[in-house]
Protein backbone atom coordinates (compact mmCIF):
# COMPACT_ATOMS: atom_id res chain seq x y z
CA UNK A 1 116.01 -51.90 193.13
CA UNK A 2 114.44 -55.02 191.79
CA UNK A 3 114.98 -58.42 192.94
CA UNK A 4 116.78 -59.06 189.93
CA UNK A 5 118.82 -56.23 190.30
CA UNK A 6 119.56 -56.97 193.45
CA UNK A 7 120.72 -60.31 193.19
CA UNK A 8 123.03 -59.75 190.36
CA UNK A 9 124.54 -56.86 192.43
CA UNK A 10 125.04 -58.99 195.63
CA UNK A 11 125.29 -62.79 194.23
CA UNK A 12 129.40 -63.51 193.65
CA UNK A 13 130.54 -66.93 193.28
CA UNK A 14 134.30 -68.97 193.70
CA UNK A 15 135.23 -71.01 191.23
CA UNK A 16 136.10 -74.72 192.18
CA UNK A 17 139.25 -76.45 190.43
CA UNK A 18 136.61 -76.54 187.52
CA UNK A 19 132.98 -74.88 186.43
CA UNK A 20 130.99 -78.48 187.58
CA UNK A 21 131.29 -77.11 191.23
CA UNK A 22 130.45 -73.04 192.27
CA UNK A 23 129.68 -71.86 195.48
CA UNK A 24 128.32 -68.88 195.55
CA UNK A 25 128.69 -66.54 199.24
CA UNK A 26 125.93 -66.70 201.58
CA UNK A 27 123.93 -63.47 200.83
CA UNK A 28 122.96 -60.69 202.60
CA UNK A 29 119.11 -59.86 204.24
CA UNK A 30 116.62 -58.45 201.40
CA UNK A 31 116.29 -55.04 201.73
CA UNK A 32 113.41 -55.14 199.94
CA UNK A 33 109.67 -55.59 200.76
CA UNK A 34 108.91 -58.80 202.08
CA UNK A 35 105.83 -59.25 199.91
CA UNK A 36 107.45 -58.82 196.75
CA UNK A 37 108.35 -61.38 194.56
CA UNK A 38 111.49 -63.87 195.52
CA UNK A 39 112.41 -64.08 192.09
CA UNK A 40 112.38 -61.26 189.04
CA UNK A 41 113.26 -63.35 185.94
CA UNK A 42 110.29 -66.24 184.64
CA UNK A 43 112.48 -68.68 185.01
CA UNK A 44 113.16 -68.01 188.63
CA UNK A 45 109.76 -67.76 189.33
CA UNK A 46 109.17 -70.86 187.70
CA UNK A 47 111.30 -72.51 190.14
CA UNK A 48 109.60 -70.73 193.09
CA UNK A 49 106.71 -72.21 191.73
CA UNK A 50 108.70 -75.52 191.63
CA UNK A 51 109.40 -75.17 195.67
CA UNK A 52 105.92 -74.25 196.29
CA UNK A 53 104.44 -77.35 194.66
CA UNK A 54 106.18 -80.14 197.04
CA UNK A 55 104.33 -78.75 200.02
CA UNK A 56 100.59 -78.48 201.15
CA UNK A 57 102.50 -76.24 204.14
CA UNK A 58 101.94 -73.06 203.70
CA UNK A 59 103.14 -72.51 207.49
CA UNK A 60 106.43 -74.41 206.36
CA UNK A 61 107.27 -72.16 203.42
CA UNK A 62 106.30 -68.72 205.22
CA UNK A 63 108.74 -69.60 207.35
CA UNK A 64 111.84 -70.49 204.94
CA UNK A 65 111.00 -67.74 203.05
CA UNK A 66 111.62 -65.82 206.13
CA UNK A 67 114.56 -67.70 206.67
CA UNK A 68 116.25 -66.31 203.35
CA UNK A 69 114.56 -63.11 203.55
CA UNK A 70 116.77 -62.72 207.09
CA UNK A 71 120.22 -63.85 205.74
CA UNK A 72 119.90 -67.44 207.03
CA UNK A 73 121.20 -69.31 204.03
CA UNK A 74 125.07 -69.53 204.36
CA UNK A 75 127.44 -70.15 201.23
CA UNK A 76 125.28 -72.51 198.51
CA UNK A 77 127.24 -75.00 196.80
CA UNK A 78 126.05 -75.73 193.14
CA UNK A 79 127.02 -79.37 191.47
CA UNK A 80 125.52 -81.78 188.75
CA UNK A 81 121.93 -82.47 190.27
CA UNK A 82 122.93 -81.33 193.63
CA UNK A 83 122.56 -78.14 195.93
CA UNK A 84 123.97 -77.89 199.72
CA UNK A 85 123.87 -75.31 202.22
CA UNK A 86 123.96 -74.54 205.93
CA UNK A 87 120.78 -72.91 207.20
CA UNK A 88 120.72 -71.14 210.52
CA UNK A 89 117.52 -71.75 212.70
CA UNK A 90 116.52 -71.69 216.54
CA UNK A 91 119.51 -73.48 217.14
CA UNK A 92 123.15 -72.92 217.54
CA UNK A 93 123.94 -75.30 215.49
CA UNK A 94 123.61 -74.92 211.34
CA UNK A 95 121.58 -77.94 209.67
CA UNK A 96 122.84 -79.09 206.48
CA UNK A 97 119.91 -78.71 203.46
CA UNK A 98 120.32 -80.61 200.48
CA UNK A 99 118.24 -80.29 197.38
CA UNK A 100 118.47 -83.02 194.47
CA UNK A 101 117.73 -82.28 190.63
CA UNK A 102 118.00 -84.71 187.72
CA UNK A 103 120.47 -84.31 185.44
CA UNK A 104 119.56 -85.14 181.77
CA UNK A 105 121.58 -87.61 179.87
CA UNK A 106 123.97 -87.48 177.30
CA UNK A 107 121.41 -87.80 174.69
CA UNK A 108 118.86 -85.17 176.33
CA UNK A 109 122.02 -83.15 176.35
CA UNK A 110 123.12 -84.11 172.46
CA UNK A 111 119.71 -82.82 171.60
CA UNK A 112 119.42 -79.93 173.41
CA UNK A 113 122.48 -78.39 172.01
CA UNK A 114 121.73 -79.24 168.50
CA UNK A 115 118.27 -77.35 168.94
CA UNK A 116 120.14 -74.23 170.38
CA UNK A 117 123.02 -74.06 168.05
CA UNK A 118 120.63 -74.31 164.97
CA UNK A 119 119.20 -70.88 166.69
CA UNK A 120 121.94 -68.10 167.43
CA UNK A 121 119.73 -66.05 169.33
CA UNK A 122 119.78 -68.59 171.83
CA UNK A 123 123.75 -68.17 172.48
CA UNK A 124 123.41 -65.02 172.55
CA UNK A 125 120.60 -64.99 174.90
CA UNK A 126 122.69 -67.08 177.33
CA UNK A 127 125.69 -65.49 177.56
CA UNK A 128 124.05 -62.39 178.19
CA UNK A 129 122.64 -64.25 181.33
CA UNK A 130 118.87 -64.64 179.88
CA UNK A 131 116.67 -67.49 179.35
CA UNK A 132 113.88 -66.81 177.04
CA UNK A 133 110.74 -69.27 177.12
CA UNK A 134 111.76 -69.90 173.35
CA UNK A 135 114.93 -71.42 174.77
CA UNK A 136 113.33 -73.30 177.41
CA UNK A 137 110.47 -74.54 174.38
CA UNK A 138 113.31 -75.65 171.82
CA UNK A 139 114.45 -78.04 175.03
CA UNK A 140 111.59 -79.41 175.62
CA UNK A 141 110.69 -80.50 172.39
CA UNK A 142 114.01 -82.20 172.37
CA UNK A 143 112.84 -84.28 175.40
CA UNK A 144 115.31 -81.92 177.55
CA UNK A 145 113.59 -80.34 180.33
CA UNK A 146 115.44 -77.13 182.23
CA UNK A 147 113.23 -76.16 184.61
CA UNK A 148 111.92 -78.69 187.29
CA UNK A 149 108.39 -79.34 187.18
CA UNK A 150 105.86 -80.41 190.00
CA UNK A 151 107.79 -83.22 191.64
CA UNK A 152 110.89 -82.96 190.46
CA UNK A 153 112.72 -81.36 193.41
CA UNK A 154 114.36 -84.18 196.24
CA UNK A 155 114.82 -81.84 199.49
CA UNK A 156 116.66 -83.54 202.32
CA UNK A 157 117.77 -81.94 205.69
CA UNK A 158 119.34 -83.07 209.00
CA UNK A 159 117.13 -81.27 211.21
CA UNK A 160 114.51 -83.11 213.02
CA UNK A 161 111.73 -81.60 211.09
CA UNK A 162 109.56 -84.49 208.89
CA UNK A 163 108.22 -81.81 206.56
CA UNK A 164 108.18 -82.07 202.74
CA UNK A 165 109.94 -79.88 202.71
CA UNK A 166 111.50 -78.21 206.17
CA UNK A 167 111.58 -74.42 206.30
CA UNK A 168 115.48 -74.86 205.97
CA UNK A 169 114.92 -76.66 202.62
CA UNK A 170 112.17 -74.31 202.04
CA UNK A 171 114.99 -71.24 202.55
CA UNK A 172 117.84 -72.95 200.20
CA UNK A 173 115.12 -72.92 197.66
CA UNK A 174 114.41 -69.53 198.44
CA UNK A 175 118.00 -68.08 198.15
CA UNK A 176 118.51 -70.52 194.93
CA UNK A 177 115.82 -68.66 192.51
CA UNK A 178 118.12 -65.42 193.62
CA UNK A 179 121.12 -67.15 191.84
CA UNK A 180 119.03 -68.19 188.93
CA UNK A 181 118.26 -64.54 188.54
CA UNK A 182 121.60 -63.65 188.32
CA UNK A 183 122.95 -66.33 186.16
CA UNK A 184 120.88 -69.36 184.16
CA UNK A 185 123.70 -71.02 183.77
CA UNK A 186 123.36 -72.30 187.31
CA UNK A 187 120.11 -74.29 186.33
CA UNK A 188 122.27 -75.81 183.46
CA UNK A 189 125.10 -76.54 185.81
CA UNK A 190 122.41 -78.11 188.14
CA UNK A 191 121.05 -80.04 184.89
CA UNK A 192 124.64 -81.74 184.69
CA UNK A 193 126.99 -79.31 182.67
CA UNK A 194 129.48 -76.23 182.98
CA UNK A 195 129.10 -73.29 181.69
CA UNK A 196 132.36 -73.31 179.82
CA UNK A 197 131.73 -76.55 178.49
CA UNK A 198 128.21 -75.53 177.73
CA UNK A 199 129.64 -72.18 175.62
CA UNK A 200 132.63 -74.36 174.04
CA UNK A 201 130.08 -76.85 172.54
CA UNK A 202 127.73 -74.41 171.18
CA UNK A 203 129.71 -72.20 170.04
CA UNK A 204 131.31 -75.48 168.06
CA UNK A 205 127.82 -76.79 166.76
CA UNK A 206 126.71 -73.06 165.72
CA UNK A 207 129.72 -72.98 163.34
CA UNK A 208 129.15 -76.16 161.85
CA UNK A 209 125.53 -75.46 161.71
CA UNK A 210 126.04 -72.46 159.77
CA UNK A 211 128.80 -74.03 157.82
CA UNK A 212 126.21 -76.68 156.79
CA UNK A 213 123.93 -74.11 155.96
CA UNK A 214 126.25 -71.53 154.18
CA UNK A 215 126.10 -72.32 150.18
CA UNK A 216 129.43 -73.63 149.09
CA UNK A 217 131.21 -71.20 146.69
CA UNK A 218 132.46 -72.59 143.60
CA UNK A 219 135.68 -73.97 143.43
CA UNK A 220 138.36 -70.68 141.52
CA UNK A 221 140.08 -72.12 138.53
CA UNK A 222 143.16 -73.42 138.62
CA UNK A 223 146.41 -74.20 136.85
CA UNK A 224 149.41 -77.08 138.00
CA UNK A 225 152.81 -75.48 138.32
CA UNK A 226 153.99 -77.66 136.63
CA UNK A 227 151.58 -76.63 133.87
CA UNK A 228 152.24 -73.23 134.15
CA UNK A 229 156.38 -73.13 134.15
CA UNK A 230 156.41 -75.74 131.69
CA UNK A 231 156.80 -73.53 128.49
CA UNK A 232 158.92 -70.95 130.24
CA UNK A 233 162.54 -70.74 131.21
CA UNK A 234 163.97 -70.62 134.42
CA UNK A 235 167.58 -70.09 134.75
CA UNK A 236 169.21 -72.84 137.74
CA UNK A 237 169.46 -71.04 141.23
CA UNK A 238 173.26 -69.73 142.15
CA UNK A 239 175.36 -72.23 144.00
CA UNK A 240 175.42 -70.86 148.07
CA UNK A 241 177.89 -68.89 149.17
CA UNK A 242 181.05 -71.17 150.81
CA UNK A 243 180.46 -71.39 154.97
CA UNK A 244 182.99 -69.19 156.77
CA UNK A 245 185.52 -70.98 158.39
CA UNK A 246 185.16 -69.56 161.72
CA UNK A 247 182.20 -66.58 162.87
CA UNK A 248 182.80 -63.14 162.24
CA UNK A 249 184.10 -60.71 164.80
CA UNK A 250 181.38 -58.55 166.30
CA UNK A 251 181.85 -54.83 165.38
CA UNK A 252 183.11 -52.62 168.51
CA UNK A 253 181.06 -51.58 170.57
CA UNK A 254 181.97 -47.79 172.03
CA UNK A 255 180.89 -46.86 175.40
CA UNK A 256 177.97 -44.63 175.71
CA UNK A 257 176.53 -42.30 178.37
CA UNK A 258 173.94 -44.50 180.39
CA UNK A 259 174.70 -48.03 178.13
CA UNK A 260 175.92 -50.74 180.06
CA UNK A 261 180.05 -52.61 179.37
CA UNK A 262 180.70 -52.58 176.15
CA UNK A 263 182.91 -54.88 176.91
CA UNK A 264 180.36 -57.64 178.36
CA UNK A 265 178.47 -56.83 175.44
CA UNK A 266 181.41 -57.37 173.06
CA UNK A 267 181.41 -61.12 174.88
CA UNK A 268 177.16 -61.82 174.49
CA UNK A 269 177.90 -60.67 170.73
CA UNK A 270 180.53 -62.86 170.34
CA UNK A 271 178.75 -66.19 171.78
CA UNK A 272 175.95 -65.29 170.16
CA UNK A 273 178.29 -65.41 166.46
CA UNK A 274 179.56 -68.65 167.53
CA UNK A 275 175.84 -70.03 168.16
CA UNK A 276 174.92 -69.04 164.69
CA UNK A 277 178.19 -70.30 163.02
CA UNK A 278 177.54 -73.91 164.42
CA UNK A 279 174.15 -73.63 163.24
CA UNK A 280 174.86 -72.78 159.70
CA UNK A 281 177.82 -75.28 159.10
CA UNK A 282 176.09 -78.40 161.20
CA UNK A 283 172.66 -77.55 161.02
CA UNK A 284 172.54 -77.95 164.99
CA UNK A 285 171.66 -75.76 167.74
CA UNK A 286 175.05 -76.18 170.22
CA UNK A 287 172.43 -74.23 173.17
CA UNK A 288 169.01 -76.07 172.27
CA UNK A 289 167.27 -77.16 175.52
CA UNK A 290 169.38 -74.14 177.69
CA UNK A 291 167.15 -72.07 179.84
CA UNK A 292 168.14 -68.28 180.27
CA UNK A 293 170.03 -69.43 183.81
CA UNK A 294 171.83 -71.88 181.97
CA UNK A 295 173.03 -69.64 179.41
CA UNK A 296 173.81 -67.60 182.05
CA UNK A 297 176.44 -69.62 183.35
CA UNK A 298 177.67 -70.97 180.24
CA UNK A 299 178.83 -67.28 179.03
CA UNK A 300 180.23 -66.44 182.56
CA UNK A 301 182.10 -70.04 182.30
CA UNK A 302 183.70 -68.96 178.85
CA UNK A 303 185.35 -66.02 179.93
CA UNK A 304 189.45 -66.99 180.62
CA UNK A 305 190.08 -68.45 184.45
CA UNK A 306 193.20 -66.86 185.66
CA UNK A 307 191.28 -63.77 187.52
CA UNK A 308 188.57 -61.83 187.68
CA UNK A 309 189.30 -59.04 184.90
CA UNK A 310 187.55 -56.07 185.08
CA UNK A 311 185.62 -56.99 181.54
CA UNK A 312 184.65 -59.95 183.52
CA UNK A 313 183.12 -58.59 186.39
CA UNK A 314 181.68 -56.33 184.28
CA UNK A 315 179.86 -59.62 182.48
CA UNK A 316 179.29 -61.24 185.98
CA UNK A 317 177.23 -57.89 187.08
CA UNK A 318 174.98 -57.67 183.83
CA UNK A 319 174.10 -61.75 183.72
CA UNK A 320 173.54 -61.48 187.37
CA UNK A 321 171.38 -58.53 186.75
CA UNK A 322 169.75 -60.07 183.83
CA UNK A 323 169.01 -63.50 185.84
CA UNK A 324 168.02 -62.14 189.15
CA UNK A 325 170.68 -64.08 190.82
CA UNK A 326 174.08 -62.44 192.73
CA UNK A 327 177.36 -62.78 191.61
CA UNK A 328 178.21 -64.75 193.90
CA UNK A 329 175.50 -67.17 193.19
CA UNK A 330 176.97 -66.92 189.70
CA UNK A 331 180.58 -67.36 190.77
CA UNK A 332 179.52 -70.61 192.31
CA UNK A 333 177.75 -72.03 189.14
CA UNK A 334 180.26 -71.28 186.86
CA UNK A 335 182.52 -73.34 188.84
CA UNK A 336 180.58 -76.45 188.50
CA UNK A 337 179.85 -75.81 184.24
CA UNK A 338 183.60 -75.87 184.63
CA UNK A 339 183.37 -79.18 186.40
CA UNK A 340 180.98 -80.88 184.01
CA UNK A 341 178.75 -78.59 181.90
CA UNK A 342 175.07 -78.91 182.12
CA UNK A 343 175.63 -82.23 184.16
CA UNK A 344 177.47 -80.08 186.72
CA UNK A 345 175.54 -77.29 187.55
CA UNK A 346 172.34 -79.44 187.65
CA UNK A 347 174.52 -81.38 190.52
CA UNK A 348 174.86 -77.80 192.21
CA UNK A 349 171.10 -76.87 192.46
CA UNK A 350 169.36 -80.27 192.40
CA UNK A 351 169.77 -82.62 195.03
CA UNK A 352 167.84 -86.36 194.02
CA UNK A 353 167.36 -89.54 195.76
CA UNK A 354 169.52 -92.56 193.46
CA UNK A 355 168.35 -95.75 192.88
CA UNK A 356 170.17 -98.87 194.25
CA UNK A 357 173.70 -98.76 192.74
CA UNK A 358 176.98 -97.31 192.54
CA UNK A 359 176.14 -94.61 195.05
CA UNK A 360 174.98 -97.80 198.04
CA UNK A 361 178.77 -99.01 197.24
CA UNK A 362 180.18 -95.71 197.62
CA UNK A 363 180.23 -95.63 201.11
CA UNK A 364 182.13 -99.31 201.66
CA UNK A 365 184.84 -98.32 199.03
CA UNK A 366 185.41 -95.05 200.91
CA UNK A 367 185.51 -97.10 204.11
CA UNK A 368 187.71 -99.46 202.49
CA UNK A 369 190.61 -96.64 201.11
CA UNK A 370 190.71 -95.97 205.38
CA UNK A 371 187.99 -92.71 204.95
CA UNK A 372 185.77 -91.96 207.89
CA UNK A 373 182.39 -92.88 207.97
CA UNK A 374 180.74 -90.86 205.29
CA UNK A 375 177.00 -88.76 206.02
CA UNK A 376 174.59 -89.68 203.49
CA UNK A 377 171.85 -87.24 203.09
CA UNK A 378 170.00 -88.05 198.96
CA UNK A 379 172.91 -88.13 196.96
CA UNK A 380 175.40 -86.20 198.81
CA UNK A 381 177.73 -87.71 201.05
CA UNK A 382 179.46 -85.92 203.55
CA UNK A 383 182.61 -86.27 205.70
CA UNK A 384 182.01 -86.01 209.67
CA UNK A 385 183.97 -83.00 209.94
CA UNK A 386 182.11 -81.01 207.41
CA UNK A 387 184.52 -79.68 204.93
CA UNK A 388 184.77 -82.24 201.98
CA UNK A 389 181.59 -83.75 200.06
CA UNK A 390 180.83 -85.72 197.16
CA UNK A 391 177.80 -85.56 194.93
CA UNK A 392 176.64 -88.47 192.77
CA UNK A 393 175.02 -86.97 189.57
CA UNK A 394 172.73 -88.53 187.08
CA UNK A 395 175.09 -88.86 184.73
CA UNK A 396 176.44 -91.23 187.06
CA UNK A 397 180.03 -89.37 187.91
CA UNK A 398 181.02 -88.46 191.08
CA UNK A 399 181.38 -84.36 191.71
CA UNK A 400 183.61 -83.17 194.47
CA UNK A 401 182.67 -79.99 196.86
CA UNK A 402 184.34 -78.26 199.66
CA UNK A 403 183.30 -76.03 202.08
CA UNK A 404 185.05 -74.14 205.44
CA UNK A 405 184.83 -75.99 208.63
CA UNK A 406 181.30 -75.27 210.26
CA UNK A 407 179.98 -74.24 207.75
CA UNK A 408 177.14 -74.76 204.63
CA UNK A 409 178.91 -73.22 202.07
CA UNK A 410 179.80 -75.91 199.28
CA UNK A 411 181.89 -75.06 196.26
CA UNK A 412 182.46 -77.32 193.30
CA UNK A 413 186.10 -78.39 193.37
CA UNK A 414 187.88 -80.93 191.44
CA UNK A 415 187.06 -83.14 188.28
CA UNK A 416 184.05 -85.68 188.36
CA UNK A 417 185.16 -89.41 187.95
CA UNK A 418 183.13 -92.12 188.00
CA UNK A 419 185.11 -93.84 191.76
CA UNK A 420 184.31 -91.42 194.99
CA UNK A 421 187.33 -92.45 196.27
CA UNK A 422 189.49 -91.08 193.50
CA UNK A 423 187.25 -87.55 193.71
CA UNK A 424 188.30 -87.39 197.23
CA UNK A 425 192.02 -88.16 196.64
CA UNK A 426 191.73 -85.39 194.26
CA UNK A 427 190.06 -82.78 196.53
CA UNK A 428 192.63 -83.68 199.08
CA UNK A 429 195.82 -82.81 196.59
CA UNK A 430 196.91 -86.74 196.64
């Protein structure tokens, strides 16, 4: 297996929260010869070649190299104009290697892209993870150098070792021309940009390069409308049917082996005839800004109140079903859209901390109609004994609940009113 090979089977890098930092898991020993070449692309050579010119040392550099060749390079850490790593040597301890690359500027950048866009092969080239020399050419004769020359590299290194640079450098530099093998686009990330952004903008200028290029076709004869219909007749359009006064009645529904109620679906069919009713005579969606929960509970809440029918369990068990919720959990909701709608159930699910106001002169007006000492915890307030509770909602109504002694199991009961104190004379029959 070539080096090449072998670093695009073994190199795998993790995304950071976007493509201007990678880090890229610290690879394994080279199973190849030691003698053969570090890198198999020219470009990672080139780099090689890069390392090898900071440093008289050949001692230094016969050692990093051994370094990567043994697996000493942990994880590498790719950003604009910087590469880190933690290199293993005699010691227990890791040192941290640094290598620095300039990044070109937004000009070298501006005119790098506009020389590769104005060449598709170039794209191309890149995303299938190649650099070819007429690539690197085009960016240097827009004053945009890729690959460092003779000097360009900053190593840096908190081992004690003075050399320019340290074996550990020497081994980051090493392991790095195995990632350029793998993917160029880590030289370009190094040079200051991501390869998304990199693909995004060239794939932008290459279609308004080639638009520019493209002849424009001639504009196709035309004729005004107006123009055309003006010699001919056209009767007037029929005046719309009258609105119905009220929405149709669904169709039955009979009951079929394996189909669910007929008689919940009787109910969805209805709802949904009422929905579209309103919308054709107002021009207004009654359910705009409802989420599927919502819904939900406003169907369940429409069905009559004195008992549980069997056609309404039947609707309880298939928008329970249909929500992912329990009936029970559905039981409860409808009880607070019957208490105040939207308003009401979001008073159920979403506790919320009020700002200073009616619900910091709750608690003296309860005090003051002889109520214990109320527990606030956000905007609930809750009697010492744990069986009556008020919620303040932000539609700025109070919303009673009760729930069995010991225990945290609150039920909406009772209409909202704007005083606690009446809420609570309600909840207590008064």
């Amino acid at each position: 297996m070539s080096p090449r090979s072998q670093s695009a089977s073994l190199v795998r890098a993790r995304p950071g929260p976007d493509d201007l930092r990678r880090t890229f898991e610290a690879v394994p020993p080279r199973t190849s010869d030691g003698d053969a070449p570090f890198a198999d692309s020219w470009w990672g050579r080139s780099w090689v070649a890069a390392l090898e010119s900071l440093s008289m040392d050949e001692g230094r550099l016969a050692r990093g190299r051994t370094y990567a060749d043994s697996g000493h390079v942990a994880a590498i850490t790719v950003t604009p104009g910087r590469v880190v790593a933690y290199v293993h040597g005699s010691r227990p301890r890791p040192y941290r290697a640094e290598l620095h690359l300039r990044t070109l500027t937004d000009t070298g950048w501006d005119a790098f892209l506009d020389a590769v866009a104005a060449t598709p092969g170039h794209l191309a080239a890149l995303l299938a993870k190649e650099m070819p020399h007429t690539l690197v050419d085009t960016a240097a004769e827009a004053g945009a150098g890729l690959l460092p020359a003779a000097g360009d590299l900053d190593p840096s290194c908190s081992c004690p070792d003075r050399g320019w640079p340290c074996k550990h450098v020497a081994a980051l530099c090493y392991q790095m021309a195995r990632l350029l093998d793998a993917d160029p686009f880590v030289l370009l990330l190094l040079r200051g940009r991501g390869e998304r952004e990199l693909v995004e903008e060239l794939g932008r200028r290459n279609a308004a390069h080639s638009a520019r290029e493209r002849p424009s076709a001639p504009a196709a004869p035309s004729v005004p409308a107006r123009e055309a219909f003006a010699d001919r007749y056209l009767p007037p359009l029929p005046a719309p049917l009258p609105e119905p006064a009220y929405p149709g009645q669904p169709p039955s529904y009979p009951e079929l082996p394996g189909a669910r109620d007929p008689l919940a679906l009787d109910h969805l069919a209805t709802g949904a005839a009422e929905r579209a009713h309103a919308l054709l005579t107002t021009g207004h969606d009654p359910l705009a800004g409802l989420g599927p929960w919502q819904d939900a509970v406003r169907l369940a809440a429409a069905r009559p109140t004195a008992g549980l029918t069997a056609t309404t369990r039947a609707l309880y068990r298939e928008l329970a079903y249909a929500t992912g919720r329990t009936t029970t959990d559905l039981a409860r909701a409808v009880a607070a859209w019957r208490q105040g709608g939207a308003d009401g159930l979001a008073v159920l699910e979403t506790p919320w901390d009020p700002p200073a106001g009616p619900f910091d002169r709750a608690r003296p007006a309860l005090a003051a109609a002889d109520f214990p000492r109320f527990q606030p915890w956000r905007n609930h307030l809750t009697h010492p004994v744990g069986t009556l509770q008020v919620r303040f909602g932000q539609d700025g109504r109070w919303y009673g609940y009760e729930s069995d002694r010991g225990k945290d199991d609150w039920w909406p009961r009772a209409m909202p009113d704007t005083d606690p104190v009446a809420v609570l004379m309600a909840l207590l029959g008064r």
